[in-house]
PDB file of N, CA and C in Angstrom:
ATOM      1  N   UNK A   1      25.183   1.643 -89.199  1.00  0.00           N
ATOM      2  CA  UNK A   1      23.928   2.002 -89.806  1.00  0.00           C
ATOM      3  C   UNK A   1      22.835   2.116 -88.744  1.00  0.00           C
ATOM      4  N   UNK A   2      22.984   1.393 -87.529  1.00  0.00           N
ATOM      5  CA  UNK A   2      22.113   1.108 -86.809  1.00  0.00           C
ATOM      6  C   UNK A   2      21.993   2.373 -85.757  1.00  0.00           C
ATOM      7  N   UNK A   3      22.873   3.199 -85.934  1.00  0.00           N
ATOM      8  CA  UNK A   3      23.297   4.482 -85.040  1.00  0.00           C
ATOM      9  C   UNK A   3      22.700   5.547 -85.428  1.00  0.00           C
ATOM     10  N   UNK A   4      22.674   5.505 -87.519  1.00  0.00           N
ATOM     11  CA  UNK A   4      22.344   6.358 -88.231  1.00  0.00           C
ATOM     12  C   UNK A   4      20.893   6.561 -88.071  1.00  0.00           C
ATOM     13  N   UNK A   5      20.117   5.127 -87.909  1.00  0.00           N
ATOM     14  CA  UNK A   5      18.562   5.227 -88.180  1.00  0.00           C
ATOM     15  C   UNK A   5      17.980   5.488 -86.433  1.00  0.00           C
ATOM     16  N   UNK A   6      19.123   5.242 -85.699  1.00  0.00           N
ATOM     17  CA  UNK A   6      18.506   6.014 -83.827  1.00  0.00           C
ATOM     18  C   UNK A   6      18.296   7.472 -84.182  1.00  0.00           C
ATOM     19  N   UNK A   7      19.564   7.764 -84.557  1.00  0.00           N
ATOM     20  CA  UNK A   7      20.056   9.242 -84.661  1.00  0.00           C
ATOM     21  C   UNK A   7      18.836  10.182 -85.576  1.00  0.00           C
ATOM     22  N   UNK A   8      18.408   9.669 -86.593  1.00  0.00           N
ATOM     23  CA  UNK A   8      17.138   9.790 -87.258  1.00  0.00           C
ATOM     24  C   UNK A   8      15.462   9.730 -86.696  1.00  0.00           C
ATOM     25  N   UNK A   9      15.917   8.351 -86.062  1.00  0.00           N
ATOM     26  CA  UNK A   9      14.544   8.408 -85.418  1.00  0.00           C
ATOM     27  C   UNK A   9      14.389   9.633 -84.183  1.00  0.00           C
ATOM     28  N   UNK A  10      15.677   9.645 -83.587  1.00  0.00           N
ATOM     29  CA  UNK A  10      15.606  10.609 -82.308  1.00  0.00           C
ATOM     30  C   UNK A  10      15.212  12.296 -83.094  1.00  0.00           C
ATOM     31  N   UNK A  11      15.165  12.187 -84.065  1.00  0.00           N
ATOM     32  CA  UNK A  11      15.364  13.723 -84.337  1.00  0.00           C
ATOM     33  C   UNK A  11      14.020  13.304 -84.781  1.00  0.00           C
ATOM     34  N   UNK A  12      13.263  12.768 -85.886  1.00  0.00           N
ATOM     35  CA  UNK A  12      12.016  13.005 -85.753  1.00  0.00           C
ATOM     36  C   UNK A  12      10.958  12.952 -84.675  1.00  0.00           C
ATOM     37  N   UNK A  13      11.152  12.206 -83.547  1.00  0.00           N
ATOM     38  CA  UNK A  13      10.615  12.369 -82.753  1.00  0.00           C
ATOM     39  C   UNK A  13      10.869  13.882 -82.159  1.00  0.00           C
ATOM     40  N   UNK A  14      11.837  14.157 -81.593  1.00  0.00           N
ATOM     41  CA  UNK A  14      12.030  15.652 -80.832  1.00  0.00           C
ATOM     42  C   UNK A  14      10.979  16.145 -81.354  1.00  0.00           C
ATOM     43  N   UNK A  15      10.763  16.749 -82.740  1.00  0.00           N
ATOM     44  CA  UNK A  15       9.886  17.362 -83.821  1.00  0.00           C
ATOM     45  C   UNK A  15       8.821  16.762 -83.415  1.00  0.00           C
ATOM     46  N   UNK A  16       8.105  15.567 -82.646  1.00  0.00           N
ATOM     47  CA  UNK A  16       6.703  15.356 -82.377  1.00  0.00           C
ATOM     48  C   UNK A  16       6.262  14.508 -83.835  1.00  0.00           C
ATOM     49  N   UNK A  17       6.981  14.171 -84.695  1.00  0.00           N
ATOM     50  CA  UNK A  17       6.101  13.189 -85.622  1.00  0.00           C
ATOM     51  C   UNK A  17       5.734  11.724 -85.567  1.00  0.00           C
ATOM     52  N   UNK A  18       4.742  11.334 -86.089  1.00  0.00           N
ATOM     53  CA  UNK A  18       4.697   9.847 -85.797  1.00  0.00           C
ATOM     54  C   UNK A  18       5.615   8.878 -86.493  1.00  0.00           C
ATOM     55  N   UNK A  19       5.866   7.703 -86.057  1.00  0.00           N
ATOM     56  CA  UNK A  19       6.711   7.155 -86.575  1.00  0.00           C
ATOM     57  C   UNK A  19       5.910   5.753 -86.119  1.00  0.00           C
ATOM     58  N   UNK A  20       5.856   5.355 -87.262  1.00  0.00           N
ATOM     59  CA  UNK A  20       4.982   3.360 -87.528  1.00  0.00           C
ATOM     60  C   UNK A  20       6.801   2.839 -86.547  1.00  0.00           C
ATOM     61  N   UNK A  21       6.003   1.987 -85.801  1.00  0.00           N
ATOM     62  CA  UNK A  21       6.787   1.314 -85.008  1.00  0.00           C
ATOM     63  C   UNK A  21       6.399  -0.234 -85.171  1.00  0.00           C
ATOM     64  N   UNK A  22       5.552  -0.409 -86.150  1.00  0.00           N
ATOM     65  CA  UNK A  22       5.724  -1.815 -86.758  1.00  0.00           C
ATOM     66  C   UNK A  22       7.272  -2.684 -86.841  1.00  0.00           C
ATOM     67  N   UNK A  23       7.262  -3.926 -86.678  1.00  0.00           N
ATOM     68  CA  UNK A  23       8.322  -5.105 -86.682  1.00  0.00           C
ATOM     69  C   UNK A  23       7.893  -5.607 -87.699  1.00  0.00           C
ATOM     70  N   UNK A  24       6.991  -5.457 -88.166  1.00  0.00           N
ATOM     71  CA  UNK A  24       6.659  -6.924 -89.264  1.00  0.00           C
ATOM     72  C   UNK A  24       7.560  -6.383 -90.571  1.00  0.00           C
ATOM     73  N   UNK A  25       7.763  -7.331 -91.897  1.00  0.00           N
ATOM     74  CA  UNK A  25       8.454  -7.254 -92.998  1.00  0.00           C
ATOM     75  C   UNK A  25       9.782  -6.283 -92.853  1.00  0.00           C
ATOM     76  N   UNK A  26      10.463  -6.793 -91.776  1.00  0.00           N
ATOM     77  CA  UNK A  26      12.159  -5.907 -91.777  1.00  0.00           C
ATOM     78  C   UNK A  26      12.678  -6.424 -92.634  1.00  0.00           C
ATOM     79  N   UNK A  27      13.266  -6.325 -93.895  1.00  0.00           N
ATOM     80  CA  UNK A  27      14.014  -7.030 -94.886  1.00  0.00           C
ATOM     81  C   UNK A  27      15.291  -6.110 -94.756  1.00  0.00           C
ATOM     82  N   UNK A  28      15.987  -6.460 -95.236  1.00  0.00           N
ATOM     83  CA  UNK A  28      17.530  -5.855 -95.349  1.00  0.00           C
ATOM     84  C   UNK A  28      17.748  -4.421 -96.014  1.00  0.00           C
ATOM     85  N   UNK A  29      18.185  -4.089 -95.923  1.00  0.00           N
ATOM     86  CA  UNK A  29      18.215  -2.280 -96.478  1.00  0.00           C
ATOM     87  C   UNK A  29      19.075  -2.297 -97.716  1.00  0.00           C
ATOM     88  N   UNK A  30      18.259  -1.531 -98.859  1.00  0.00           N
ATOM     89  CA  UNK A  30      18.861  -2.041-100.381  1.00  0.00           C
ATOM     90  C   UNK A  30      19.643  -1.030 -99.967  1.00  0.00           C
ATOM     91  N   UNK A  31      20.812  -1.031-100.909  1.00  0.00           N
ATOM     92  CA  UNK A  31      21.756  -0.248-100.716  1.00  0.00           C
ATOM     93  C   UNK A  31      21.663   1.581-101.483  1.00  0.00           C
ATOM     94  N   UNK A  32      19.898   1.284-101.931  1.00  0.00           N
ATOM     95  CA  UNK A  32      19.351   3.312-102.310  1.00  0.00           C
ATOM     96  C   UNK A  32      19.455   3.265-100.749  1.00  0.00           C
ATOM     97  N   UNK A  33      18.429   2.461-100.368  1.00  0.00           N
ATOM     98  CA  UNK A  33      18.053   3.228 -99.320  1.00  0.00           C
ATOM     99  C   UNK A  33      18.754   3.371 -97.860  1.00  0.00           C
ATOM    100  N   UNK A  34      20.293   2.535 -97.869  1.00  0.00           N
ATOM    101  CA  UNK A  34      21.548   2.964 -97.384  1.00  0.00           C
ATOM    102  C   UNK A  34      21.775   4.639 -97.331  1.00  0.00           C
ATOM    103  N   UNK A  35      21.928   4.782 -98.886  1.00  0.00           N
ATOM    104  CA  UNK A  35      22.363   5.706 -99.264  1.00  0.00           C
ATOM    105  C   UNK A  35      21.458   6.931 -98.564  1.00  0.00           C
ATOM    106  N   UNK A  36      20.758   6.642 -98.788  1.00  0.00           N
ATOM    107  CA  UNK A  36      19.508   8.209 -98.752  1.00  0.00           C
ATOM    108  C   UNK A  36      19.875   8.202 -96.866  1.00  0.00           C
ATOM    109  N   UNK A  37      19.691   7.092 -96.048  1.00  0.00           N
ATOM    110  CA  UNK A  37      20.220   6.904 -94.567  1.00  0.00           C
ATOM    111  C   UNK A  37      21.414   7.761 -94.513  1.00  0.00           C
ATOM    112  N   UNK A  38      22.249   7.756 -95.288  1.00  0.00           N
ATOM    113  CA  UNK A  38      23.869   8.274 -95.259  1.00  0.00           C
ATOM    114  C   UNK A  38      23.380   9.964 -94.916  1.00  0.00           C
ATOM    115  N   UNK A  39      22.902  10.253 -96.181  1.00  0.00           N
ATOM    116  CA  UNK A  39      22.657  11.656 -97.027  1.00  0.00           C
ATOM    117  C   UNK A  39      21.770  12.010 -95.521  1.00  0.00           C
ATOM    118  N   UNK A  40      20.665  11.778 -95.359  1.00  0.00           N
ATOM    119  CA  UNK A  40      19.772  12.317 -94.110  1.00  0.00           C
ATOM    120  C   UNK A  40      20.535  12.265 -92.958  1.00  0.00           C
ATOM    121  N   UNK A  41      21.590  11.725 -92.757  1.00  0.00           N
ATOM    122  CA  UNK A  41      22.003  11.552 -91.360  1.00  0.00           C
ATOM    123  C   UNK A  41      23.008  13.102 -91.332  1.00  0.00           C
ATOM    124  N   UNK A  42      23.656  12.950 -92.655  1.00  0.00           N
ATOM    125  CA  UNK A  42      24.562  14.467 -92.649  1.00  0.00           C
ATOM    126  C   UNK A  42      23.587  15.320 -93.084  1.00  0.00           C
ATOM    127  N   UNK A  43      22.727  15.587 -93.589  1.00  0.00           N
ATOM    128  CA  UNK A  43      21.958  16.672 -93.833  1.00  0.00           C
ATOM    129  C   UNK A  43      21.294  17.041 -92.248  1.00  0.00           C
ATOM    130  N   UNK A  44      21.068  15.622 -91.856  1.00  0.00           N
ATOM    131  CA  UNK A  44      20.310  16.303 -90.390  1.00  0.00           C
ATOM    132  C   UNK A  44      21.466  17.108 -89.461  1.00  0.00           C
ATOM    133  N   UNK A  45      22.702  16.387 -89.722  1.00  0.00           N
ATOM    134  CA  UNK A  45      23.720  17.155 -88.783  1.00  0.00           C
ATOM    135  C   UNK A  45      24.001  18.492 -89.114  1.00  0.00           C
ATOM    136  N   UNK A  46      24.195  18.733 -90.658  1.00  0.00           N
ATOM    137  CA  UNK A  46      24.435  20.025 -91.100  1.00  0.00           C
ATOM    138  C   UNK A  46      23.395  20.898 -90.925  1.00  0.00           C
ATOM    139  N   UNK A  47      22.115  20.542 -90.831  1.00  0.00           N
ATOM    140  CA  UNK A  47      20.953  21.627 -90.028  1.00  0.00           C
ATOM    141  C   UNK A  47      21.591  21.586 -88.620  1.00  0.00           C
ATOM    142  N   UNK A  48      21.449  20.676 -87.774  1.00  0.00           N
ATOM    143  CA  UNK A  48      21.664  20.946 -86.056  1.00  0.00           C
ATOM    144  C   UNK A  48      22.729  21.930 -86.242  1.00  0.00           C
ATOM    145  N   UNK A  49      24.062  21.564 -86.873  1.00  0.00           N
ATOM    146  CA  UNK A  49      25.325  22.409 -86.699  1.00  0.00           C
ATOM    147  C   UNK A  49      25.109  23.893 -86.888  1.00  0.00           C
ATOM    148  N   UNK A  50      24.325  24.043 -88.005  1.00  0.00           N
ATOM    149  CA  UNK A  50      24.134  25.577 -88.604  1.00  0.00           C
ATOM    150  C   UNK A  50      22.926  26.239 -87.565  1.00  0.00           C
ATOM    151  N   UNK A  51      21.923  25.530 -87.072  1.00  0.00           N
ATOM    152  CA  UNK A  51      20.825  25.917 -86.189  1.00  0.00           C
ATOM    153  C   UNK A  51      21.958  26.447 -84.852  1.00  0.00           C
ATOM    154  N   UNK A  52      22.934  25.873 -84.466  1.00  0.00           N
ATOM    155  CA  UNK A  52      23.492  25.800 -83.247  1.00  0.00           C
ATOM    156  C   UNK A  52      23.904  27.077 -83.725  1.00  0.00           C
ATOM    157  N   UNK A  53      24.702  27.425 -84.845  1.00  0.00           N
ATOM    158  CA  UNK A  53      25.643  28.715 -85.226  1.00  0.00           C
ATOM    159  C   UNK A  53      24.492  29.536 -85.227  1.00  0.00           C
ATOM    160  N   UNK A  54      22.801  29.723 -85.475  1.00  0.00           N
ATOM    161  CA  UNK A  54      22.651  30.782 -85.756  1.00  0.00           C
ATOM    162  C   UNK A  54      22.160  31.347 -84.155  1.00  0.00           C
ATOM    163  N   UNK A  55      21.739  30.309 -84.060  1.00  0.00           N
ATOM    164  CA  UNK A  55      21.610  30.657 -82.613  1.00  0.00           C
ATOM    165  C   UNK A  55      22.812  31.167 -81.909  1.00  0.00           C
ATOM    166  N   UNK A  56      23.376  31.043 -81.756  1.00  0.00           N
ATOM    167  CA  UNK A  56      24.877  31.319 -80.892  1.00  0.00           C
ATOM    168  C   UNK A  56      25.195  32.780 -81.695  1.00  0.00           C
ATOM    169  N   UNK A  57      25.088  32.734 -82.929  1.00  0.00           N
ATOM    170  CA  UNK A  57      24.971  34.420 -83.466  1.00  0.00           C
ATOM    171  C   UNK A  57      23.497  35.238 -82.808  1.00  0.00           C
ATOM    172  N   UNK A  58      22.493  35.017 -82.869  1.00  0.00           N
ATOM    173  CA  UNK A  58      21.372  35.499 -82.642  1.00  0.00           C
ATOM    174  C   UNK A  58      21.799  36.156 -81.307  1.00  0.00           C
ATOM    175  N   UNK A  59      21.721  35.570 -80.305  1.00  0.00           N
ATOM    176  CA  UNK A  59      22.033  35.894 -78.471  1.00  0.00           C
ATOM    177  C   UNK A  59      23.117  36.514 -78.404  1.00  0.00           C
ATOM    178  N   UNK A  60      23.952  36.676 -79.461  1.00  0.00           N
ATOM    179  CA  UNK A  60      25.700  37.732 -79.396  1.00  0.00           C
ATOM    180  C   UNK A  60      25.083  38.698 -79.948  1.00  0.00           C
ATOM    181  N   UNK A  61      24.207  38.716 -81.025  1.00  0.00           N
ATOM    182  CA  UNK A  61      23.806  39.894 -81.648  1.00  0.00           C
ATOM    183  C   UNK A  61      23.131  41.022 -80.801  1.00  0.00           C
ATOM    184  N   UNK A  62      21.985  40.037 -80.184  1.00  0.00           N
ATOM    185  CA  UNK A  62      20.682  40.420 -78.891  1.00  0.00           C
ATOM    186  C   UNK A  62      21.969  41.819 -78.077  1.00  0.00           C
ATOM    187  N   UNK A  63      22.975  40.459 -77.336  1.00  0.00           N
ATOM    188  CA  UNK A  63      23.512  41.180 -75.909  1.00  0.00           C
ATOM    189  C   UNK A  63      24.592  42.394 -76.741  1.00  0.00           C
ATOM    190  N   UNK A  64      24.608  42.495 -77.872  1.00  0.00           N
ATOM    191  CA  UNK A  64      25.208  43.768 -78.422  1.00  0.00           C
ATOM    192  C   UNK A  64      24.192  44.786 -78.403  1.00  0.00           C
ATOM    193  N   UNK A  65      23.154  44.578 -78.757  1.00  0.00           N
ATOM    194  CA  UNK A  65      22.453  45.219 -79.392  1.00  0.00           C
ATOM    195  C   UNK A  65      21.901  46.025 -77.884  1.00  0.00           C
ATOM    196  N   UNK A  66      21.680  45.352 -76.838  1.00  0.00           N
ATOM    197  CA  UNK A  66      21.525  46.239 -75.442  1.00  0.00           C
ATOM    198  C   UNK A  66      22.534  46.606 -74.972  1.00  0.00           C
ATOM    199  N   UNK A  67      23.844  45.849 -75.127  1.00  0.00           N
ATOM    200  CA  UNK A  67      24.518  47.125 -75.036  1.00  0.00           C
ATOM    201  C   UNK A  67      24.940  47.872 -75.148  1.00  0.00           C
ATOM    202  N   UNK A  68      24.790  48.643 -76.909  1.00  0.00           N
ATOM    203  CA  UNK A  68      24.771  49.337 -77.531  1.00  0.00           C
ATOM    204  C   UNK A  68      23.543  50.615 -76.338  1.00  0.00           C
ATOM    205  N   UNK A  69      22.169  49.722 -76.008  1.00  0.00           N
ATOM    206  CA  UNK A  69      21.190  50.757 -76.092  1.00  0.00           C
ATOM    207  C   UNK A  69      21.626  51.291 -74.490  1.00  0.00           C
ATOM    208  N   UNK A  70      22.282  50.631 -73.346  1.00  0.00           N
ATOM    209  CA  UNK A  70      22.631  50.917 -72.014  1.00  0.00           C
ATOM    210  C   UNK A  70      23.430  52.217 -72.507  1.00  0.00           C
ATOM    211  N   UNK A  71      24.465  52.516 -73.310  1.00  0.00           N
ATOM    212  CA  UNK A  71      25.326  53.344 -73.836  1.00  0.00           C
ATOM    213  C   UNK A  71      24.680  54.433 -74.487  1.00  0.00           C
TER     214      UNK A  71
END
C-alpha cells in the first residue's frame, strides 16, 4: 500500500499540485479508502500506459506523414 500512495504522490506532484504534507492525525486507512488507493493506482497506470501508446502512435504517424511529403 505504501508503494501505491508514493506512486500517487509521485504522479501528482510531476503535474505541479500541492500536496498537505502534514504528519499530524495518520490513523489507519479504512478499507473505502484502501479501495479508492487500489482503483487510482490502476487508473493512474492505465492513463500513463495509453498516454505512452498515443504518443508512440503520434511520432509514427508525424515520420509517415513526411515521408509521404519527401515522396
Amino acid at each position: 500500500m505504501e508503494r501505491k500512495i508514493r506512486f500517487l504522490e509521485s504522479e501528482v506532484k510531476k503535474e505541479r499540485f500541492s500536496i498537505d504534507e502534514s504528519t499530524e492525525n495518520l490513523d489507519a486507512l479504512k478499507p473505502r479508502e484502501m479501495a479508492m488507493i487500489d482503483k487510482l493506482d490502476h487508473d493512474l497506470k492505465q492513463i500513463n500506459t495509453n498516454a505512452d501508446a498515443l504518443r508512440k502512435n503520434f511520432n509514427e504517424l508525424t515520420e509517415s506523414k513526411y515521408n509521404l511529403i519527401m515522396t
